[in-house]
C-alpha atoms as a PDB file:
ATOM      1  CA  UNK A   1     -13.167  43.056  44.581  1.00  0.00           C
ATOM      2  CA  UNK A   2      -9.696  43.042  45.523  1.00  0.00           C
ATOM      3  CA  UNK A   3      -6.863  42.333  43.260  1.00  0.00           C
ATOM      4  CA  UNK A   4      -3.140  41.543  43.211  1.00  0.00           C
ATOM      5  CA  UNK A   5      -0.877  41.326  40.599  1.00  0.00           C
ATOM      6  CA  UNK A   6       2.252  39.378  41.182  1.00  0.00           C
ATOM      7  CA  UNK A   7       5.352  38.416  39.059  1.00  0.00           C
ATOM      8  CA  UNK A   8       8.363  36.738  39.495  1.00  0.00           C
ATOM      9  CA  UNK A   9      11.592  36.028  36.711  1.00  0.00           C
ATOM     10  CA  UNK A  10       9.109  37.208  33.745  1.00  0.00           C
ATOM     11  CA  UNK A  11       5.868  34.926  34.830  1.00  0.00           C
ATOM     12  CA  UNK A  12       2.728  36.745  36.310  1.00  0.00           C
ATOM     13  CA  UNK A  13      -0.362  35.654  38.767  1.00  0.00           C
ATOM     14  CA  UNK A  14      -3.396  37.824  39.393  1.00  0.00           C
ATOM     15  CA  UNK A  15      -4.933  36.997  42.453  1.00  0.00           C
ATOM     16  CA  UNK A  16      -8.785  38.024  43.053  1.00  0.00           C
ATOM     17  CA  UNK A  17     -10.696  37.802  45.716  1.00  0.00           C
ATOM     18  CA  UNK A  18     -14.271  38.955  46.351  1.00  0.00           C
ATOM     19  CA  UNK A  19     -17.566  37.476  48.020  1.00  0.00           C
ATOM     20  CA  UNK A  20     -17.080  33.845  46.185  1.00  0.00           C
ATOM     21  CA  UNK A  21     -13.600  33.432  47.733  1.00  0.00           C
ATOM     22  CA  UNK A  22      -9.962  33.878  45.971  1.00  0.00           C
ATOM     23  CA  UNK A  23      -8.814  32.744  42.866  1.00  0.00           C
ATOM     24  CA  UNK A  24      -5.300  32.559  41.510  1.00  0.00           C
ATOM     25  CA  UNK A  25      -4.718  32.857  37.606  1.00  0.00           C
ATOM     26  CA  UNK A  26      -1.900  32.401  35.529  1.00  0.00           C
ATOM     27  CA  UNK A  27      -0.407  33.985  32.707  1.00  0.00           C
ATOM     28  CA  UNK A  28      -3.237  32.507  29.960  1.00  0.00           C
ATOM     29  CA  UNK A  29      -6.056  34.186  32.865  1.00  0.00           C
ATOM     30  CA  UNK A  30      -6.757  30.286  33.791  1.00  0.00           C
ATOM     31  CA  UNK A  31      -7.788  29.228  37.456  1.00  0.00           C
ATOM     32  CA  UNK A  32      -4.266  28.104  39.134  1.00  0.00           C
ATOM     33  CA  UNK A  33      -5.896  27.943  42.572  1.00  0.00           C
ATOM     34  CA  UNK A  34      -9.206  28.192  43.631  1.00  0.00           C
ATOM     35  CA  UNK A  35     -10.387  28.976  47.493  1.00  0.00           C
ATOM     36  CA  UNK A  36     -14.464  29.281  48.843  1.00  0.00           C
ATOM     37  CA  UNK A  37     -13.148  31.707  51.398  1.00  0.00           C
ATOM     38  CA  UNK A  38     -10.916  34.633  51.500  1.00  0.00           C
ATOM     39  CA  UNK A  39      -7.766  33.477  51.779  1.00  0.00           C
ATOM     40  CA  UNK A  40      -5.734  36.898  49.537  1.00  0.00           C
ATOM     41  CA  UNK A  41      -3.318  37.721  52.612  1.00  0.00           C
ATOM     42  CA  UNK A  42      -2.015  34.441  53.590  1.00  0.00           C
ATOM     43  CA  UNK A  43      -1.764  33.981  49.751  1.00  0.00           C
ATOM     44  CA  UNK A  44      -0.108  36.691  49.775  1.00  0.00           C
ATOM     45  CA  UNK A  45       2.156  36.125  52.350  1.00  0.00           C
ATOM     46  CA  UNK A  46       3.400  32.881  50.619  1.00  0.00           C
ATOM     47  CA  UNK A  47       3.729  34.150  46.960  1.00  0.00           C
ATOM     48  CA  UNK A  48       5.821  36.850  48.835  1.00  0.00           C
ATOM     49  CA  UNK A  49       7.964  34.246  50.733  1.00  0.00           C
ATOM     50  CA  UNK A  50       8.472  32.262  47.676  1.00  0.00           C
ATOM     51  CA  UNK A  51      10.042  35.544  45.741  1.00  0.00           C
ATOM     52  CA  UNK A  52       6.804  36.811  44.263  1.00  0.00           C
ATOM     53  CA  UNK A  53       6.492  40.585  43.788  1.00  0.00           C
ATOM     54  CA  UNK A  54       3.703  42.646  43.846  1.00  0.00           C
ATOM     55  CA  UNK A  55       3.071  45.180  41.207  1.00  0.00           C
ATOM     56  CA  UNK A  56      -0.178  46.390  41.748  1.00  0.00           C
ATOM     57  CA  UNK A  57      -2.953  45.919  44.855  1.00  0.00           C
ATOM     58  CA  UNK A  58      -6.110  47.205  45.285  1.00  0.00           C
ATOM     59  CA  UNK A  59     -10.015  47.401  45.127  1.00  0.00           C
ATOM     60  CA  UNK A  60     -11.059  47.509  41.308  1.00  0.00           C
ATOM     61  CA  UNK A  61     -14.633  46.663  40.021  1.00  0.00           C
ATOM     62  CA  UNK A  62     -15.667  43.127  39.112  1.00  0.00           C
ATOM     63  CA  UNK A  63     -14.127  42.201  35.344  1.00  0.00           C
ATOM     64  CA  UNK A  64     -17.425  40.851  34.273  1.00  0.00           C
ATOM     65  CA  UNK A  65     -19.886  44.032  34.996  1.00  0.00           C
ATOM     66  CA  UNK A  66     -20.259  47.245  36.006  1.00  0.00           C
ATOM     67  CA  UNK A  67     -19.917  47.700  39.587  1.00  0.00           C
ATOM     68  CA  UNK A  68     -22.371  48.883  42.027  1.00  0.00           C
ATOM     69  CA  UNK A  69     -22.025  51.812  44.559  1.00  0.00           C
ATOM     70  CA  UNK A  70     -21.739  50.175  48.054  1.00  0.00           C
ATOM     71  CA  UNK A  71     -25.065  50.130  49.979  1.00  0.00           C
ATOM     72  CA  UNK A  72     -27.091  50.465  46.116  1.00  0.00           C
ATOM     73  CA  UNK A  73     -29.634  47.814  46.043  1.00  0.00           C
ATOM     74  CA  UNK A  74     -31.304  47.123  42.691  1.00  0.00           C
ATOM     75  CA  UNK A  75     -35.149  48.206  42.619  1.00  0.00           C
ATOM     76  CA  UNK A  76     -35.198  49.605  45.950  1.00  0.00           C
ATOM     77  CA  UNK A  77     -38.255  52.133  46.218  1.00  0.00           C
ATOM     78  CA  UNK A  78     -39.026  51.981  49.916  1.00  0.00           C
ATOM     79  CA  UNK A  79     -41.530  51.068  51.650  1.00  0.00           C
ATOM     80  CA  UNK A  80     -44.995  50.208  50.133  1.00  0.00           C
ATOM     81  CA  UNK A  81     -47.745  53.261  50.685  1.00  0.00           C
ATOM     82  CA  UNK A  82     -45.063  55.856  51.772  1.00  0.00           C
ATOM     83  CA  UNK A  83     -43.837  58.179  49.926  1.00  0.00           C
ATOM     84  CA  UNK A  84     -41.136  60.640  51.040  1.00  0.00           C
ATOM     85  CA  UNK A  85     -40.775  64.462  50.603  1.00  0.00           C
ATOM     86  CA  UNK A  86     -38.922  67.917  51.355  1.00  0.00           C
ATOM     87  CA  UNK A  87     -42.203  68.686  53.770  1.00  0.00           C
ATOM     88  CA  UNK A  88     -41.233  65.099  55.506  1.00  0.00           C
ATOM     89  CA  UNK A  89     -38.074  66.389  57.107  1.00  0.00           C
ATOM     90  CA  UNK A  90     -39.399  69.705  58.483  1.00  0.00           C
ATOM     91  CA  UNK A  91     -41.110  69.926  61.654  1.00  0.00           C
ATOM     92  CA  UNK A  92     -42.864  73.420  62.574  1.00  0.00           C
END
C-alpha cells in the first residue's frame, strides 16, 4: 500500500492507495474522497497545485493486518502427489 501524508496551514490528509483504489482522509482519519481506481498521482498532483505539502511518501503495510511478503500465497503446498527434495535438483 502506498501512502502520502500531506499538510497545508496546520490541517493534514493521508492519502492511501492500494488494490481497492485511493482514499483521502482527513484530520479525524474519516473518508474525504473515495476513488475504485488508483488515482494517488493525479491526486497528488492537485493537492500539490493547491499548496499541499508532502511530508512523508511511501510503501508501508496495510493499517488493518500484517502484511504479506510479495509472491506469499496462503496454504500453498504445491502440487498434489509431488513432493520436492535436495536429490530433485541434482542430476548425475
Amino acid at each position: 500500500m502506498r501512502e502520502t501524508k500531506l499538510e497545508r496551514a496546520g490541517d493534514f490528509r493521508v492519502m492511501r492507495t492500494d488494490d481497492t483504489g485511493t482514499l483521502v482522509l482527513d484530520e479525524a482519519g474519516m473518508v474525504a474522497a473515495e476513488h475504485g481506481t488508483d488515482m494517488h498521482e493525479a491526486l497528488l498532483e492537485d493537492f500539490q497545485a493547491d499548496g499541499w505539502r508532502v511530508e512523508s511518501d511511501g510503501d508501508r503495510a496495510p493499517p488493518n493486518g500484517p502484511a504479506r511478503p510479495p509472491g506469499a500465497v496462503a496454504g500453498d503446498s504445491g502440487a498434489p502427489g509431488l513432493k520436492a527434495t535436495e536429490n530433485d535438483a541434482i542430476s548425475s
